[in-house]
N, C-alpha and C. Protein backbone atom coordinates (compact mmCIF):
# COMPACT_ATOMS: atom_id res chain seq x y z
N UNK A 1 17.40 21.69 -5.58
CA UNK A 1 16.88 22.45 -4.47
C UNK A 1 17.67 23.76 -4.38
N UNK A 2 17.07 24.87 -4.06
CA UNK A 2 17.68 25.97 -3.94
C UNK A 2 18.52 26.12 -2.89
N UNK A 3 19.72 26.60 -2.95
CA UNK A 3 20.36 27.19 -2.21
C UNK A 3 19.78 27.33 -0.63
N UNK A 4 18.81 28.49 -0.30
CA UNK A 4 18.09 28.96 0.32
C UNK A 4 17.51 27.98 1.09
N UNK A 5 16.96 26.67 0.48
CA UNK A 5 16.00 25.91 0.78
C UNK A 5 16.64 24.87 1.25
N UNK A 6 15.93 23.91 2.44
CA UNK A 6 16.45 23.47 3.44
C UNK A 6 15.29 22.34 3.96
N UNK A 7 15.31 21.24 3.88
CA UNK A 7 14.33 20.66 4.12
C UNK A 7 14.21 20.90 5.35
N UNK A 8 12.52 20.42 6.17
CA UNK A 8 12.69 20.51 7.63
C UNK A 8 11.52 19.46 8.24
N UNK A 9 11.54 19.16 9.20
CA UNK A 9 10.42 18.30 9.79
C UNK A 9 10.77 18.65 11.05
N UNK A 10 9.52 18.58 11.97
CA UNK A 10 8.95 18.95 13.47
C UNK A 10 9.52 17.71 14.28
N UNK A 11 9.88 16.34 13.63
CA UNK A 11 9.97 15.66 14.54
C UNK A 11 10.59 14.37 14.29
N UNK A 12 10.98 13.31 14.81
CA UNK A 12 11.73 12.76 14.32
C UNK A 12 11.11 11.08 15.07
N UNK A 13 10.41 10.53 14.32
CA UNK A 13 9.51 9.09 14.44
C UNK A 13 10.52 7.74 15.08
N UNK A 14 10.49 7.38 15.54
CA UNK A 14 11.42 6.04 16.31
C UNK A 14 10.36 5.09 16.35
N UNK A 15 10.81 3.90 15.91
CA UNK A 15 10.15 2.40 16.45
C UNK A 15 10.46 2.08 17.64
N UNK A 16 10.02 1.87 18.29
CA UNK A 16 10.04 1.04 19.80
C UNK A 16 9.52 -0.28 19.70
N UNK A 17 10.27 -1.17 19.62
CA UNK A 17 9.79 -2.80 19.70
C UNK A 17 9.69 -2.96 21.36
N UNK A 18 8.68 -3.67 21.68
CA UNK A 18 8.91 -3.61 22.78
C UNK A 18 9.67 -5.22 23.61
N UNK A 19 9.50 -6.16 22.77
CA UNK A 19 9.83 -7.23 22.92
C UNK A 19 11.97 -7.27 23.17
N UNK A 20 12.04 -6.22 22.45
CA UNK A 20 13.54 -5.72 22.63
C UNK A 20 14.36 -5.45 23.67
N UNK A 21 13.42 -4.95 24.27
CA UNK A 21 13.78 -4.56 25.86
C UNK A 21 12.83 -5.20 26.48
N UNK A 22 12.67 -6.35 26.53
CA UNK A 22 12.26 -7.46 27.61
C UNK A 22 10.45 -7.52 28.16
N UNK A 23 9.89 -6.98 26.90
CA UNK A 23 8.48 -6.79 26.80
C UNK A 23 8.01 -5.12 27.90
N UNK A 24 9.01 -4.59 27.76
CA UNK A 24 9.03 -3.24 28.26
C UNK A 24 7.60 -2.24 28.05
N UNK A 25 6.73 -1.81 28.29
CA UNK A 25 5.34 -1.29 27.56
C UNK A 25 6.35 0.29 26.91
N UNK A 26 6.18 0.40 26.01
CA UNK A 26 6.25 2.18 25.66
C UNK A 26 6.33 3.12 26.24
N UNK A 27 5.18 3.40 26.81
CA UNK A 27 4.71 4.17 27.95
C UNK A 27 5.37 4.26 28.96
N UNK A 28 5.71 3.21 29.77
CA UNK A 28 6.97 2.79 30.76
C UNK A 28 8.39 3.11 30.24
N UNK A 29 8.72 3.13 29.17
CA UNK A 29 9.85 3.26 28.68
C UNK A 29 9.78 5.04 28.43
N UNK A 30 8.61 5.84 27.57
CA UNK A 30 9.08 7.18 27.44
C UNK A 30 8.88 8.10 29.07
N UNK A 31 8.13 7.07 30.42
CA UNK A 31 8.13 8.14 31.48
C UNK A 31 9.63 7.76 32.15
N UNK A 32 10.11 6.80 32.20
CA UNK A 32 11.68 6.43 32.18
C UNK A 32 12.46 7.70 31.55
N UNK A 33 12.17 7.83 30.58
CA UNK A 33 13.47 8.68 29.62
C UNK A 33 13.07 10.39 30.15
N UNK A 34 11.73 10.90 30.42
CA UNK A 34 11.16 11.63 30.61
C UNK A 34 11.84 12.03 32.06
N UNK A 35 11.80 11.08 33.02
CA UNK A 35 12.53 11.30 33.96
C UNK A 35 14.19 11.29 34.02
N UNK A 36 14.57 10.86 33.25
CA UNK A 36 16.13 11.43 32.92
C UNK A 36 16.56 12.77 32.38
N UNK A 37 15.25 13.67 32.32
CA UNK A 37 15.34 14.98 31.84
C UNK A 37 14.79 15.07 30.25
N UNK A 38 14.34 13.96 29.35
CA UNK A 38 14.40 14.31 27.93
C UNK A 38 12.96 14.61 27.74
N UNK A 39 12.17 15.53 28.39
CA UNK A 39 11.19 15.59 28.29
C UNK A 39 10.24 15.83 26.74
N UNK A 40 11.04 15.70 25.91
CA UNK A 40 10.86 16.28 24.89
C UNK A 40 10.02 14.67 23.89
N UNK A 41 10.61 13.70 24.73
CA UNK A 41 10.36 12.00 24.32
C UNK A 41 8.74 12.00 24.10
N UNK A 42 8.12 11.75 23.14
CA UNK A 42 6.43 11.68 23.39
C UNK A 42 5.65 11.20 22.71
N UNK A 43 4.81 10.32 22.93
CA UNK A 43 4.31 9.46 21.31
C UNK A 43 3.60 10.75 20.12
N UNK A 44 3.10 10.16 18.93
CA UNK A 44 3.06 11.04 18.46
C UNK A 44 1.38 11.39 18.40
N UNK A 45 0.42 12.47 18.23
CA UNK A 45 -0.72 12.84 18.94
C UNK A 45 -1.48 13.30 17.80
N UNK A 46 -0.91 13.90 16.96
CA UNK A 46 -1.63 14.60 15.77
C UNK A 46 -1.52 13.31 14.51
N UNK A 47 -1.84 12.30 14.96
CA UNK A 47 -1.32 11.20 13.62
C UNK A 47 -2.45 10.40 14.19
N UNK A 48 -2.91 9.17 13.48
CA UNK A 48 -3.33 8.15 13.54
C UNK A 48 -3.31 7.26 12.38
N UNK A 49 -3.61 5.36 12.46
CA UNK A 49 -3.33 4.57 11.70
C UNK A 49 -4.45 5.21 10.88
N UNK A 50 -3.85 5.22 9.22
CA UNK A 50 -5.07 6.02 7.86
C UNK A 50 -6.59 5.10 8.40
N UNK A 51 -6.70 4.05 8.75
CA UNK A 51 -7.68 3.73 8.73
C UNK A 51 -9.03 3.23 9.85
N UNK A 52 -8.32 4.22 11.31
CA UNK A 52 -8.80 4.99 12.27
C UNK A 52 -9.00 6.57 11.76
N UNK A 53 -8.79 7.07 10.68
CA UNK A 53 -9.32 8.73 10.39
C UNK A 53 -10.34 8.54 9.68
N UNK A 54 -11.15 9.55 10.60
CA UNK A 54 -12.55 9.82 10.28
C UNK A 54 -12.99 9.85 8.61
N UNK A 55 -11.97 10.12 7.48
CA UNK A 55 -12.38 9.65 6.54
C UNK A 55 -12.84 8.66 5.77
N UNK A 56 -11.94 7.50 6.15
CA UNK A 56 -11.82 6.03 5.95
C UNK A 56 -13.32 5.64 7.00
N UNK A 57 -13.94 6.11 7.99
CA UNK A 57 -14.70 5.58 9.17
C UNK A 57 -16.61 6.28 8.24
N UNK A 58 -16.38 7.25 8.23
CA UNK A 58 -17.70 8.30 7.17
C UNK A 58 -16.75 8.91 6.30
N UNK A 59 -16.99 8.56 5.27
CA UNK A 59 -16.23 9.00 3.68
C UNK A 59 -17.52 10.21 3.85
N UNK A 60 -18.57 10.00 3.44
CA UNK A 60 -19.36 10.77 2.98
C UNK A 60 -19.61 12.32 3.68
N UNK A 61 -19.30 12.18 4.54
CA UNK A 61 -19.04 13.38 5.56
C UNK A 61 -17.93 14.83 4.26
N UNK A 62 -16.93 14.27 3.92
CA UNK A 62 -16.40 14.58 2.99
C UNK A 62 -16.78 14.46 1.11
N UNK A 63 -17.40 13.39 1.08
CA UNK A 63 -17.05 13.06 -0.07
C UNK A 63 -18.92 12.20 -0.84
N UNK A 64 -19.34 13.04 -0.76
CA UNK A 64 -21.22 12.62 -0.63
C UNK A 64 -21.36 11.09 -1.41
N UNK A 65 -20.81 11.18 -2.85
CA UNK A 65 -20.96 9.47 -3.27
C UNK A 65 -20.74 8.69 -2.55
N UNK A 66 -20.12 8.86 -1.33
CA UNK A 66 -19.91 7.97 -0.57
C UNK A 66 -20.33 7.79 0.53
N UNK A 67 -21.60 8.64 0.50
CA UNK A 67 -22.66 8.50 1.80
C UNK A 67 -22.82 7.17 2.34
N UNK A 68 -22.98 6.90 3.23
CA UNK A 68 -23.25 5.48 3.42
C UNK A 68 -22.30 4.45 3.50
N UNK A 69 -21.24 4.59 2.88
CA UNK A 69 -19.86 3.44 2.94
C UNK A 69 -18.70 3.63 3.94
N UNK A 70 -18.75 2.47 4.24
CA UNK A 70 -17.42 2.08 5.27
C UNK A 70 -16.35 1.14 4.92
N UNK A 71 -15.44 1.94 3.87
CA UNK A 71 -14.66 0.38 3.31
C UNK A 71 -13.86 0.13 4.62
N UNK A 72 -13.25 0.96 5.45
CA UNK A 72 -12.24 0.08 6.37
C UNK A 72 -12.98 0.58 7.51
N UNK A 73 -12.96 -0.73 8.34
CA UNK A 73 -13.14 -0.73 9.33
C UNK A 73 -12.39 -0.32 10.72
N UNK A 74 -12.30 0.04 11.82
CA UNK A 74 -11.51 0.21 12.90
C UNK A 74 -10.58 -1.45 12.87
N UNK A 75 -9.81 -1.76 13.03
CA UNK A 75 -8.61 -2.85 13.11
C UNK A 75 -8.64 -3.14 11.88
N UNK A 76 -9.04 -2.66 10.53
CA UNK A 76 -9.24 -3.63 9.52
C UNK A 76 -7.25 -3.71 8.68
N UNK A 77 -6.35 -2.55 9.43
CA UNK A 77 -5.20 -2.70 9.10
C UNK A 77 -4.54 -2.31 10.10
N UNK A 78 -4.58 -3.93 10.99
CA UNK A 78 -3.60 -3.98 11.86
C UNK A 78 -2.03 -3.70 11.79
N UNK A 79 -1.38 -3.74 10.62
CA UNK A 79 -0.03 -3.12 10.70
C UNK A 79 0.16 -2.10 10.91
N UNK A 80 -0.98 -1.15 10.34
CA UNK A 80 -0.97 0.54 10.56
C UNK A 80 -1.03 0.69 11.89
N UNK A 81 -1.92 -0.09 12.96
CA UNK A 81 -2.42 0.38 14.09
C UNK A 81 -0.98 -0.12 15.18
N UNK A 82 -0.64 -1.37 14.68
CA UNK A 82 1.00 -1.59 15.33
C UNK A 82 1.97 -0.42 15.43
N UNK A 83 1.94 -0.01 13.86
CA UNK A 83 3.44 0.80 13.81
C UNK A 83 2.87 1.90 14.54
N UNK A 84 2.16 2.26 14.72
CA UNK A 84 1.19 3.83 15.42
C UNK A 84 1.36 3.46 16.89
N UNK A 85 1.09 2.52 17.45
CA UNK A 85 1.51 1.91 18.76
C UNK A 85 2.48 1.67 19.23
N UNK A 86 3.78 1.59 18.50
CA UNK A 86 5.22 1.81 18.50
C UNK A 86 6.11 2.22 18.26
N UNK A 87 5.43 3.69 18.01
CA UNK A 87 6.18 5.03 17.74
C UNK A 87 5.92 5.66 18.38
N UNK A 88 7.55 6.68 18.92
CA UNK A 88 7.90 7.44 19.61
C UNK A 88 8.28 8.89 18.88
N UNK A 89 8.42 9.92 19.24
CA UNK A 89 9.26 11.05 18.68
C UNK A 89 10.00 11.96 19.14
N UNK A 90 10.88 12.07 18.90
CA UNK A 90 11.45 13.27 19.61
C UNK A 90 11.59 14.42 18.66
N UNK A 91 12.03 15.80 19.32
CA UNK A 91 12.46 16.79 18.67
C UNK A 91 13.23 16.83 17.50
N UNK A 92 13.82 17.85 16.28
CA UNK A 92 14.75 18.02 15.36
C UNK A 92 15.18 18.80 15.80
N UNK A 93 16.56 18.48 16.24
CA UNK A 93 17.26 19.68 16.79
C UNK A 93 18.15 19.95 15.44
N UNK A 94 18.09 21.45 15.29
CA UNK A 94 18.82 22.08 13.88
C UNK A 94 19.65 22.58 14.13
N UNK A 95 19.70 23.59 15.25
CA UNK A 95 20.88 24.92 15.05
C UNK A 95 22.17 24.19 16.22
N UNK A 96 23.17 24.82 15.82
CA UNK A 96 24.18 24.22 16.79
C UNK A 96 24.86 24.25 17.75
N UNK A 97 23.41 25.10 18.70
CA UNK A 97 23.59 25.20 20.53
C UNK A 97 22.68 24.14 20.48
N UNK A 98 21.87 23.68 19.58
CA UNK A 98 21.18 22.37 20.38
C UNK A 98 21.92 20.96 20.33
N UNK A 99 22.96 20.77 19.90
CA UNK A 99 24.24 19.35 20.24
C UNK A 99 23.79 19.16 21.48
N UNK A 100 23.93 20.00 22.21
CA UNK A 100 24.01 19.64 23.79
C UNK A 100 22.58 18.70 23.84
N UNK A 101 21.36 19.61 23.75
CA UNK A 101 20.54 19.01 23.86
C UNK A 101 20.12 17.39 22.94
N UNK A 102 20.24 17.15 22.29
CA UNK A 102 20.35 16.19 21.15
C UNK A 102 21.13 14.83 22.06
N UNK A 103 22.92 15.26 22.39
CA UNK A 103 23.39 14.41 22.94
C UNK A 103 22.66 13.89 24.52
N UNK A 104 22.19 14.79 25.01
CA UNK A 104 21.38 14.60 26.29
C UNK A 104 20.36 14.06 26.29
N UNK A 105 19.39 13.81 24.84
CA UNK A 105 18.60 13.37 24.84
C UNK A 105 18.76 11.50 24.59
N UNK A 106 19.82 11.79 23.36
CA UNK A 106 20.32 10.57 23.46
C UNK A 106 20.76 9.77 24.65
N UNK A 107 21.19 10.25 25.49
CA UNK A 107 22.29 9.70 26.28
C UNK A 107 21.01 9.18 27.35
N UNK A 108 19.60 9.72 27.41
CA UNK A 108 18.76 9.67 28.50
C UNK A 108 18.19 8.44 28.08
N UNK A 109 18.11 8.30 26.52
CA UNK A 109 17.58 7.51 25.79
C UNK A 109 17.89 5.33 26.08
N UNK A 110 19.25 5.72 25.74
CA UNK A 110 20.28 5.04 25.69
C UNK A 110 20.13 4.34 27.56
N UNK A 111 20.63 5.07 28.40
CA UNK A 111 20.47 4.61 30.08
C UNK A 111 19.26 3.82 30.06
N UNK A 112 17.67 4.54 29.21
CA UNK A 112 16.58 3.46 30.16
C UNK A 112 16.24 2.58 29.34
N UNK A 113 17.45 2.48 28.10
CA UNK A 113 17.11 1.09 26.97
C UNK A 113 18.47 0.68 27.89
N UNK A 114 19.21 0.73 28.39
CA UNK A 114 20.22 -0.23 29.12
C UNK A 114 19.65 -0.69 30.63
N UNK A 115 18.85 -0.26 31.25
CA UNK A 115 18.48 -0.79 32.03
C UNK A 115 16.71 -1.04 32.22
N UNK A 116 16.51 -1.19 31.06
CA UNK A 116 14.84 -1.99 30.79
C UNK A 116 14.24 -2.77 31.55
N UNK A 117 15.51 -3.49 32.22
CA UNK A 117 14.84 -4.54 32.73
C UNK A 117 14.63 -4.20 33.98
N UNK A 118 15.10 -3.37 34.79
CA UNK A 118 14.87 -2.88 36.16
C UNK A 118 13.55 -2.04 36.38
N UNK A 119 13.09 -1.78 34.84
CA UNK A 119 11.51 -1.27 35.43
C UNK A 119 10.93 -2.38 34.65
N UNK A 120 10.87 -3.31 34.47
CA UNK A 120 9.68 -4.67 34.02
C UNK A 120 9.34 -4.75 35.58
């Protein structure tokens, strides 16, 4: 890799089990963290399980031999649609005035996975 060059990504994917924190819903857990200031906490919006996208649903729309075919169905890969249901993301913080923010996010993180059980 060059010198110059620097990998980068927009965002940074987390599993959320929810059974972990005491059958906690997601949702309940990122408006928790959201209200500790980390507003930045948010599932992810521009993604879906491969086989909820409109390609996999009408191929042919794209791809004409395949007018007419539906190999996967909506649930037909429930693991995809799990892990998509239990992911979270937050920001990549890069430069190094954002520590602050990073540790703050953590730290907001951390409080409403320590007290999970007070919003069940």
């Amino acid at each position: 890799m060059p010198v110059a060059a620097r990998p980068s990504w927009y965002a940074l994917p987390l599993r959320y089990e929810p059974a972990d924190l005491g059958g906690l819903p997601l949702q309940r857990f990122l408006d928790a963290v959201r209200a500790e200031g980390a507003i930045e906490a948010d599932r992810p919006g521009s993604t879906c399980p491969l086989g909820t996208h409109p390609l996999f649903q009408a191929p042919g729309a794209l791809l004409p031999g395949y007018a007419g075919r539906q190999d996967c169905a909506v649930g037909d890969l429930p693991a995809a649609g799990y892990v998509h249901a239990t992911t979270f993301k937050l920001p990549v913080w890069h430069r190094e005035e954002d520590v602050r923010l990073a540790d703050a996010c953590t730290a907001a993180v951390a409080k409403v996975a320590s007290h999970a059980k007070d919003l069940l």
